[in-house]
Protein backbone atom coordinates (compact mmCIF):
# COMPACT_ATOMS: atom_id res chain seq x y z
CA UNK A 1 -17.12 -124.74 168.55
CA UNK A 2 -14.57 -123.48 166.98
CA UNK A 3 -16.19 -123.32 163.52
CA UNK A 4 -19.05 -121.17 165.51
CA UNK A 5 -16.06 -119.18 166.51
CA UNK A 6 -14.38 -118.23 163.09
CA UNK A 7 -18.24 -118.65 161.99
CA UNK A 8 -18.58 -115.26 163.93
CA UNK A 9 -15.31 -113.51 163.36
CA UNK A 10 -15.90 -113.86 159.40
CA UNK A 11 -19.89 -112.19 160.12
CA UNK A 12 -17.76 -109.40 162.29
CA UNK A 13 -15.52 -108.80 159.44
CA UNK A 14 -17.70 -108.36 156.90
CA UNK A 15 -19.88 -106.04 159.03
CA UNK A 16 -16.83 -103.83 159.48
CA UNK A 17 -15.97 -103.88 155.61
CA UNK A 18 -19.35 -102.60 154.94
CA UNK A 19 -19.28 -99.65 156.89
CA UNK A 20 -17.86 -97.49 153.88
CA UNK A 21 -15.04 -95.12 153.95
CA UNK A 22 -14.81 -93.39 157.13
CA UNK A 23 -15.46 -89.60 157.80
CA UNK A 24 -11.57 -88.09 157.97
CA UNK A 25 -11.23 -89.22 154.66
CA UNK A 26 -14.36 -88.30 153.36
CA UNK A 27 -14.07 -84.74 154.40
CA UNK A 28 -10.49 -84.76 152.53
CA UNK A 29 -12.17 -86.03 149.23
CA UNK A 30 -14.62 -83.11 149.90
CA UNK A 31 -11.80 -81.01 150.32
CA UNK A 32 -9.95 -81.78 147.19
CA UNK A 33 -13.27 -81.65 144.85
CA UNK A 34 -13.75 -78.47 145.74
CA UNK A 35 -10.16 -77.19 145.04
CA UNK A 36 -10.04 -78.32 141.75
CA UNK A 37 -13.22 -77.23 141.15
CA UNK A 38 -12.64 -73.10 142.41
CA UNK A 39 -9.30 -73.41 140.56
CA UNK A 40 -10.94 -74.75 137.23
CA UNK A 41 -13.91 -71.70 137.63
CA UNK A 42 -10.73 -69.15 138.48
CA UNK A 43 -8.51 -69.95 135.09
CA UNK A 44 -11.95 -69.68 133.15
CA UNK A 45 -12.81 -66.54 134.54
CA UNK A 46 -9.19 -64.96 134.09
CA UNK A 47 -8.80 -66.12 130.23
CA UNK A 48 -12.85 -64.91 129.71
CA UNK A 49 -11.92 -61.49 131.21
CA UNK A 50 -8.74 -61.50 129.00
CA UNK A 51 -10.87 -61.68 126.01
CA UNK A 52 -13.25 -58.97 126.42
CA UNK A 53 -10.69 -56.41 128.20
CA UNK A 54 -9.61 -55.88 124.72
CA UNK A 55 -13.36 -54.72 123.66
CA UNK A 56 -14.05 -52.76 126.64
CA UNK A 57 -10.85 -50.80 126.25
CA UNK A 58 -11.58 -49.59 123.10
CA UNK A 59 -15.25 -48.84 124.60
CA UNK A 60 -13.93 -46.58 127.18
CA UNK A 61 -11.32 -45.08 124.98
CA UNK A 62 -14.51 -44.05 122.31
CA UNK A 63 -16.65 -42.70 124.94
CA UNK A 64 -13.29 -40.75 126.34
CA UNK A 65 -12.75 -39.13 122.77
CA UNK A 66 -16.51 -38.38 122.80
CA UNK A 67 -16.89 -36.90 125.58
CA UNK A 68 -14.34 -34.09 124.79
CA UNK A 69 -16.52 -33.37 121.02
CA UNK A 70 -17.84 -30.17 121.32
CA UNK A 71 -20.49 -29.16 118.97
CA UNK A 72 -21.78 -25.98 118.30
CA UNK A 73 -24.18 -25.01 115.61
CA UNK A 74 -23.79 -21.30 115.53
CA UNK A 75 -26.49 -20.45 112.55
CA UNK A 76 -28.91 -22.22 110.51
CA UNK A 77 -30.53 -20.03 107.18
CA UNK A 78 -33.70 -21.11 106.02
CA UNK A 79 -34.92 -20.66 102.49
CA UNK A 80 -38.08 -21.22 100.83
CA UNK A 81 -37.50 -20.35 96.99
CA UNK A 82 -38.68 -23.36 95.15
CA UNK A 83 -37.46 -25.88 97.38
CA UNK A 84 -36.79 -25.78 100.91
CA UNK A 85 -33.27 -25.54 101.46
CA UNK A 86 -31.48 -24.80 104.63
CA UNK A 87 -27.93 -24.37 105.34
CA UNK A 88 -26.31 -25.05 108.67
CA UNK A 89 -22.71 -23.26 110.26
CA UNK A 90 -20.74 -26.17 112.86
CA UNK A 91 -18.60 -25.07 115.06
CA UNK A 92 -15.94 -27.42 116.50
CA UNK A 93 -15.37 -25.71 120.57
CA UNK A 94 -13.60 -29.22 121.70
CA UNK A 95 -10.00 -29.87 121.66
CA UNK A 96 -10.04 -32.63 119.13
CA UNK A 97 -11.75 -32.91 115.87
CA UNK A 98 -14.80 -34.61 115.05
CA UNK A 99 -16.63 -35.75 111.91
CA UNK A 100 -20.11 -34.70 111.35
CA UNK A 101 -22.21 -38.17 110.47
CA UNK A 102 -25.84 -37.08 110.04
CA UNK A 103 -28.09 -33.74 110.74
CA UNK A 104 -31.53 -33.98 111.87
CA UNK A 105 -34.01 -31.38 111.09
CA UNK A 106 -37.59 -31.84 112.85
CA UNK A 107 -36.58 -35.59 113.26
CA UNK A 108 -36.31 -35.88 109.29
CA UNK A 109 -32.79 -37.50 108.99
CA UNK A 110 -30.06 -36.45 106.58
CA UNK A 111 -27.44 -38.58 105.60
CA UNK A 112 -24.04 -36.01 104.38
CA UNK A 113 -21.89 -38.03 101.95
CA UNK A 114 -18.91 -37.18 102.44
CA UNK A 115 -19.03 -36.98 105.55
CA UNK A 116 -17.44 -33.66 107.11
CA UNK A 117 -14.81 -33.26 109.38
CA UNK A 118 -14.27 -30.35 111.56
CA UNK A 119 -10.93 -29.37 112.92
CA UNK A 120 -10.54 -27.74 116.42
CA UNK A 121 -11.60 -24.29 116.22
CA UNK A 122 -13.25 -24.83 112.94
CA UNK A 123 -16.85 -23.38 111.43
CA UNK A 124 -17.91 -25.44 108.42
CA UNK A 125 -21.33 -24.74 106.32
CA UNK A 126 -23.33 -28.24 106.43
CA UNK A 127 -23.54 -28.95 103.41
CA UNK A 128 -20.45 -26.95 102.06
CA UNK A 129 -22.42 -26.42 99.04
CA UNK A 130 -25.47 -24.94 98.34
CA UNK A 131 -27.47 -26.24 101.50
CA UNK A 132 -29.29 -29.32 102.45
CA UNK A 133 -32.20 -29.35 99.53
CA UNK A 134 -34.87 -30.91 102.53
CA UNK A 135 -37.62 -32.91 100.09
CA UNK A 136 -41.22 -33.18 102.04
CA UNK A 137 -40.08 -30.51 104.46
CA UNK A 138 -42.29 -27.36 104.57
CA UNK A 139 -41.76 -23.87 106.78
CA UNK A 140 -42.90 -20.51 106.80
CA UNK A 141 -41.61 -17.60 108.20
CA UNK A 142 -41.67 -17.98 112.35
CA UNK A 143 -41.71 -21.81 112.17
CA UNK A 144 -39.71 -23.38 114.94
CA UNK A 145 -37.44 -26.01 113.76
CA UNK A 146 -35.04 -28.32 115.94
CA UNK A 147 -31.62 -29.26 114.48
CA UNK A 148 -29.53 -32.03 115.48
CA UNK A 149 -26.35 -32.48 114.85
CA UNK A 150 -24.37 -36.28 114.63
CA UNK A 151 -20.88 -37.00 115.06
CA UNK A 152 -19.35 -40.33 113.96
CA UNK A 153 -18.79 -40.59 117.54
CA UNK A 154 -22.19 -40.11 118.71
CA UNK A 155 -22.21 -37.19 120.08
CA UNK A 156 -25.57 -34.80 119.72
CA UNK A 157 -26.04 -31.35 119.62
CA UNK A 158 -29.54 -30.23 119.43
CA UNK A 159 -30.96 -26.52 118.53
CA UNK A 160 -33.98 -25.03 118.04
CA UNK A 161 -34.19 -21.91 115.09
CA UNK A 162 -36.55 -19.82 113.74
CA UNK A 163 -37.26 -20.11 109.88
């Protein structure tokens, strides 16, 4: 009988053992998983933020500086002898100086190298020499042609003239 006994205390004991760990401390293991876990997503997302701040800075500070461009064109003359040449007069109306990059006339583009800059308060003739020499580009006299204007910045300034 007393085999049948310990016979019984051993099944008992075993049953027990099985049962797994209980539920305080598996809520606590919960608990600390998903500690470590936030904390590991928090110090990536502070050093990935840290890396591009530098970026978007400069991002903002470029859009800041283009937003206060002002560009004016104040006359465009059209000629037609020989070749079609027309010469453009920028205006700079902003308080900081800009750099024209490119002119666009009738969405033909024309690179200007060197590239001119234009000081506050400034009219400059694009091209400062003779005039754009447009190749392809026809007018006659009443034509409607649209200018752009480019800064380095991006800013656009679009006209319409008469030839």
């Amino acid at each position: 009988m007393s085999i049948v006994k310990w016979a019984k205390k051993q099944i008992e004991r075993n049953r027990r053992s099985r049962k797994g760990i209980s539920v305080i401390m598996a809520n606590l293991t919960m608990l600390v998983i998903v500690v470590v876990l936030s904390s590991m997503l928090f110090i990536w997302a502070v050093s990935s933020f840290g890396v591009y701040q530098g970026g978007a800075a400069y991002w903002f500070s470029s859009k800041s500086l283009a937003n206060q461009e002002r560009v004016s064109v104040e006359a465009a003359y059209f000629t037609g002898a020989g070749s079609n040449i027309v010469k453009i007069y920028v205006r700079n109306v902003g308080p900081i100086p800009f750099t024209i990059g490119s002119v666009y006339i009738n969405s033909s583009l024309y690179n200007l190298s060197p590239n001119i800059t234009v000081n506050v308060t400034q009219v400059v003739a694009v091209p400062s020499s003779n005039g754009l020499t447009l190749v392809g580009q026809t007018w006659t006299h009443g034509d409607v042609q649209t200018i752009r204007v480019a800064t380095l910045r991006g800013t656009l300034s679009t006209t319409t003239w008469v030839a």
